[in-house]
Protein backbone atom coordinates (compact mmCIF):
# COMPACT_ATOMS: atom_id res chain seq x y z
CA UNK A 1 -7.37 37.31 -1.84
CA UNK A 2 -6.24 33.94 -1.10
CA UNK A 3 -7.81 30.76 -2.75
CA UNK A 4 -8.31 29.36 0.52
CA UNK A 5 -6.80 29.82 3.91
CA UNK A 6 -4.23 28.07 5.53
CA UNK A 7 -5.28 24.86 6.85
CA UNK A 8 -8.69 24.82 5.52
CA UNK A 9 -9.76 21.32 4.91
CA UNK A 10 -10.99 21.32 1.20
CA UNK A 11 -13.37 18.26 1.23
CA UNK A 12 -14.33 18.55 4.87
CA UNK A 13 -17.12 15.75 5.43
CA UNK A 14 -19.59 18.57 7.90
CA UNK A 15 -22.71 17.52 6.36
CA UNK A 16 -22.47 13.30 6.24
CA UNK A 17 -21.38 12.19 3.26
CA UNK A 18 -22.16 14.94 0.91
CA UNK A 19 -18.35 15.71 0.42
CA UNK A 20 -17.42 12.59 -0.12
CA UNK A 21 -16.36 12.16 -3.68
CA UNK A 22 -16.31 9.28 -5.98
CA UNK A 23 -13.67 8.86 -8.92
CA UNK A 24 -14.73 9.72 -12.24
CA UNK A 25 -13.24 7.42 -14.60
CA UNK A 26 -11.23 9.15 -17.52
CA UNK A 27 -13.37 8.52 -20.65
CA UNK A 28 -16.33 9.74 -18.47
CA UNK A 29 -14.69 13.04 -17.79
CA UNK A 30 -15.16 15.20 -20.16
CA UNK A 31 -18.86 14.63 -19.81
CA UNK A 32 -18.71 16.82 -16.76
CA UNK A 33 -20.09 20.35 -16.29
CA UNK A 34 -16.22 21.68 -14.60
CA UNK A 35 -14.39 20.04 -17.50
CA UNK A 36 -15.48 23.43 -19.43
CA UNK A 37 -13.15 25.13 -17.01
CA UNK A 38 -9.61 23.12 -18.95
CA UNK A 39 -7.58 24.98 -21.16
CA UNK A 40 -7.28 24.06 -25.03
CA UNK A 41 -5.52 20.99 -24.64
CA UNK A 42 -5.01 20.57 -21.43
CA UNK A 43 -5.15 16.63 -20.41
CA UNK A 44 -7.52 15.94 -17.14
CA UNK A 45 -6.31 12.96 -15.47
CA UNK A 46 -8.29 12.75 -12.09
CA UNK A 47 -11.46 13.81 -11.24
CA UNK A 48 -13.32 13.77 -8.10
CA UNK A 49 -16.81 14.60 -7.59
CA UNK A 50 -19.11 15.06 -4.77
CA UNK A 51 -22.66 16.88 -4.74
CA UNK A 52 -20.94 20.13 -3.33
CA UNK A 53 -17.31 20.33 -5.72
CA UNK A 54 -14.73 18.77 -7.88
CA UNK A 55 -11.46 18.38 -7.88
CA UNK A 56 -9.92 17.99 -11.17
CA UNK A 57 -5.91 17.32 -11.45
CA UNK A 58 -4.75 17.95 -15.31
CA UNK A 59 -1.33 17.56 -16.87
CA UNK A 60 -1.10 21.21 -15.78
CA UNK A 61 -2.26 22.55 -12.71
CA UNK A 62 -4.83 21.63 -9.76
CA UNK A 63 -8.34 22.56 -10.13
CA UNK A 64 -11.27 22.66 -7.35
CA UNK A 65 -15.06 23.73 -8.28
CA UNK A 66 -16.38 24.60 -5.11
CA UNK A 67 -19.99 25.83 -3.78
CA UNK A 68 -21.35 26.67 -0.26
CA UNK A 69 -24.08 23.73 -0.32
CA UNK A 70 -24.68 20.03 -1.88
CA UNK A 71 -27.98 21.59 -3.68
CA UNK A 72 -26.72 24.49 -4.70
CA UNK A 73 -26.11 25.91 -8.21
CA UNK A 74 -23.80 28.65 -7.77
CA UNK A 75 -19.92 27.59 -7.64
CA UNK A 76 -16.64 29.25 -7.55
CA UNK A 77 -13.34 27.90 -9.67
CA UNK A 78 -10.16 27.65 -8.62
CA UNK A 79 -7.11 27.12 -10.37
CA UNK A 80 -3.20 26.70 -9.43
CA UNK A 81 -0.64 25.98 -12.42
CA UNK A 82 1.97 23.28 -11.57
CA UNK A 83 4.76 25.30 -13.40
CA UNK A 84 4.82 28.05 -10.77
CA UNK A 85 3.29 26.28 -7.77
CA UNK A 86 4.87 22.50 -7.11
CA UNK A 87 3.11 19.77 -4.95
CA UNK A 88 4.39 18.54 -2.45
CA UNK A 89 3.44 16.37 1.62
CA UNK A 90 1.39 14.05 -0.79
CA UNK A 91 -0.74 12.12 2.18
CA UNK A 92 -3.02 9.31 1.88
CA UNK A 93 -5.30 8.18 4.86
CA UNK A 94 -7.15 5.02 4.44
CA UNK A 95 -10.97 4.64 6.02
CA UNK A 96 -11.51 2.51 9.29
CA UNK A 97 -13.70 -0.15 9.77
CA UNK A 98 -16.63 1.10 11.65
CA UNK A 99 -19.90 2.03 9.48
CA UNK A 100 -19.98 5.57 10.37
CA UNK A 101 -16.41 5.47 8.40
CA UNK A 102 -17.69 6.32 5.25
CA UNK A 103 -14.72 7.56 3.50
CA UNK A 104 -10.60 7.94 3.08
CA UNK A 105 -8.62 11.14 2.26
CA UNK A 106 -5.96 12.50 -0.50
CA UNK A 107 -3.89 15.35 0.64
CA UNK A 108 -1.19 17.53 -0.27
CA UNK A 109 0.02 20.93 -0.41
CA UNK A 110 -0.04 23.47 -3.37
CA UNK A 111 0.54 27.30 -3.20
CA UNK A 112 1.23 27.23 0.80
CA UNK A 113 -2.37 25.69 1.11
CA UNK A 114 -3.37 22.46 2.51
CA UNK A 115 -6.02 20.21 0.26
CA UNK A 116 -7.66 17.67 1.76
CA UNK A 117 -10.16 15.79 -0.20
CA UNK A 118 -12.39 12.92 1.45
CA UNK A 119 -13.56 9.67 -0.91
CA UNK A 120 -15.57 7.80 -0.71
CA UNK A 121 -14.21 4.51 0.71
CA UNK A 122 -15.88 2.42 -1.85
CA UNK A 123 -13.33 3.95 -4.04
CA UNK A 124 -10.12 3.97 -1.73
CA UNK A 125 -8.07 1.40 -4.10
CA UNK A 126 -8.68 4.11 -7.34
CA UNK A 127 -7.26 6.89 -3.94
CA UNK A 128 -4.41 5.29 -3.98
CA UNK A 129 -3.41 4.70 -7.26
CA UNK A 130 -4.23 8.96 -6.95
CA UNK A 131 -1.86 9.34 -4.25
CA UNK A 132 0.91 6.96 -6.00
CA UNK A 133 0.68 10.01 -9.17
CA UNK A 134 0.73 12.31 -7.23
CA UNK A 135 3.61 11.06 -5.29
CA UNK A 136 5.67 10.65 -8.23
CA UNK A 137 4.43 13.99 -9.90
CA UNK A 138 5.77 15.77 -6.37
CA UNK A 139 9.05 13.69 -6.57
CA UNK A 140 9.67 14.88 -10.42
CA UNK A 141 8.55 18.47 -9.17
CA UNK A 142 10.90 18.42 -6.19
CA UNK A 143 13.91 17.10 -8.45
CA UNK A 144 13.30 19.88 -11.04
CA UNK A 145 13.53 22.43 -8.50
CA UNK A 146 17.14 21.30 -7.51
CA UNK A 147 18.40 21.15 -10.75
CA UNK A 148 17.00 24.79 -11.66
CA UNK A 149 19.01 25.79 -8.63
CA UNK A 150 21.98 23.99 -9.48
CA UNK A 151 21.83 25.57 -12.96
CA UNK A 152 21.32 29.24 -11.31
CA UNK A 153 24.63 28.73 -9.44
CA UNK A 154 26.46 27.11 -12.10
CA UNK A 155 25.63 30.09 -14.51
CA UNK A 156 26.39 32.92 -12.04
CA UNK A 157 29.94 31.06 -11.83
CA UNK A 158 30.37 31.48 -15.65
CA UNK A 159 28.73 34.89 -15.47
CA UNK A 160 31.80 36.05 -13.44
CA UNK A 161 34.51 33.92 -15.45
CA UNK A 162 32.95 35.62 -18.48
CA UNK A 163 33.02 39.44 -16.97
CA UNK A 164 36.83 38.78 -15.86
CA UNK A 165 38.06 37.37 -19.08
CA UNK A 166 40.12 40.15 -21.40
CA UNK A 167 38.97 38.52 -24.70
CA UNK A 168 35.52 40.77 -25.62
CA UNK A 169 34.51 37.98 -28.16
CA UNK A 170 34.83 34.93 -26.06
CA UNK A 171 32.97 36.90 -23.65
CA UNK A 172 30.54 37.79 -25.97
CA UNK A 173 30.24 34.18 -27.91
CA UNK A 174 29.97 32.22 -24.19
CA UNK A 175 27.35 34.56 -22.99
CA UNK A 176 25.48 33.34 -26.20
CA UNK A 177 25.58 30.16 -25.30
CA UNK A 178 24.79 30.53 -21.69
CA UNK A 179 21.06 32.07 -22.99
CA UNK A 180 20.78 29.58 -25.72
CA UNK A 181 21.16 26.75 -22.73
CA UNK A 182 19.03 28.45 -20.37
CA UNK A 183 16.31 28.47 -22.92
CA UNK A 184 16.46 24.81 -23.43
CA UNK A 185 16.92 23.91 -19.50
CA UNK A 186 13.60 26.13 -19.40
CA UNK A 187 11.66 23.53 -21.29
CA UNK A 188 12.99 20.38 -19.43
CA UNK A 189 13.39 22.04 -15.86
CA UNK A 190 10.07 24.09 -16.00
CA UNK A 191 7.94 22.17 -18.13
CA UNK A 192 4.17 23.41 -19.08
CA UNK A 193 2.90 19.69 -19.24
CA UNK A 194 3.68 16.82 -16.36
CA UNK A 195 1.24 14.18 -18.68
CA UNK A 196 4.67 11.77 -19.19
CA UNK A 197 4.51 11.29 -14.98
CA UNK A 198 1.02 10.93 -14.81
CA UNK A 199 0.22 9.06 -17.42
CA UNK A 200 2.54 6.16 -16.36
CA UNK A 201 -0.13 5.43 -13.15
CA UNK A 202 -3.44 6.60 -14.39
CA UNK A 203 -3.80 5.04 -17.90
């Protein structure tokens, strides 16, 4: 079952403003009822609220605690992990001038899905300090992804120098270094935690 479809708008504005969300300020975060849904030390860095869901952006993953109606109790969680699923077409639309524009959009995509969240326009300079992390979060992403790939070719290069060479120990004592490399590429290439990006925009 997928999160969402394709090209749902997450954050569609169909009722007025009752999707528009304003920008929880960090140290007022953890006072919120979908902060329970973190992991142990996991580090929230933006969270958006409206009267129908939040969406909640951690040094992990992407998080969005949706329900069918602004009065309603009953919500479902979501939850994508950064580590397998990067972001990426980080968007930022800016509200007009005429009073029925009541609000300006973050987008991006995660997992093959498109998220678009509407805010309140009262709150459109905190958006785009949002989109600027994000930007720079999908940038790091994107850049990590090359150099995994980069590594993957390097190593099946080796992995045929070492399978033609006639010397079993070098063979054997380069394909231990080859694993004890790929585990430390692991940690900087595929890291669990993206708070060192994040944390140099939203304080």
């Amino acid at each position: 079952k997928k999160m969402f479809s394709v090209g749902t708008k997450i954050g569609a504005s169909i009722t007025g403003t009752a999707d528009n969300c304003e920008c929880i300020p960090r140290e007022q975060i953890n006072q919120q009822f979908s902060s329970k849904f973190l992991l142990d030390g996991e580090i929230p860095f933006i969270f958006l609220k409206s009267s129908k869901e939040d969406h909640i952006i951690t040094d992990r993953a992407y998080i969005a605690v949706r329900g069918e109606t602004a009065g309603g109790m009953k919500r479902i969680t979501y939850r994508v992990d950064f580590q397998g699923y990067p972001l990426s077409n980080v968007m930022f639309e800016s509200g007009g001038m005429g009073l029925t524009d009541q609000d300006c959009e973050l987008k991006f995509t995660i997992a093959n899905q498109n998220v678009s969240i509407d805010i309140r326009k009262s709150d459109q300079e905190t958006g785009i300090l949002y989109y600027r992390a994000l930007t720079a979060l999908a940038i790091a992403q994107a850049r990590q992804i090359q150099s995994r790939q980069f590594y993957v070719q390097s190593s099946e290069k080796s992995m045929i120098q070492i399978a033609a060479t006639s010397d079993a120990n070098a063979a054997q004592n380069r394909a231990a270094q080859n694993i004890s490399l790929a585990a430390t590429l692991l940690e900087q290439l595929s890291p669990v935690s993206y708070a060192s990006v994040l944390q140099t925009y939203i304080y």
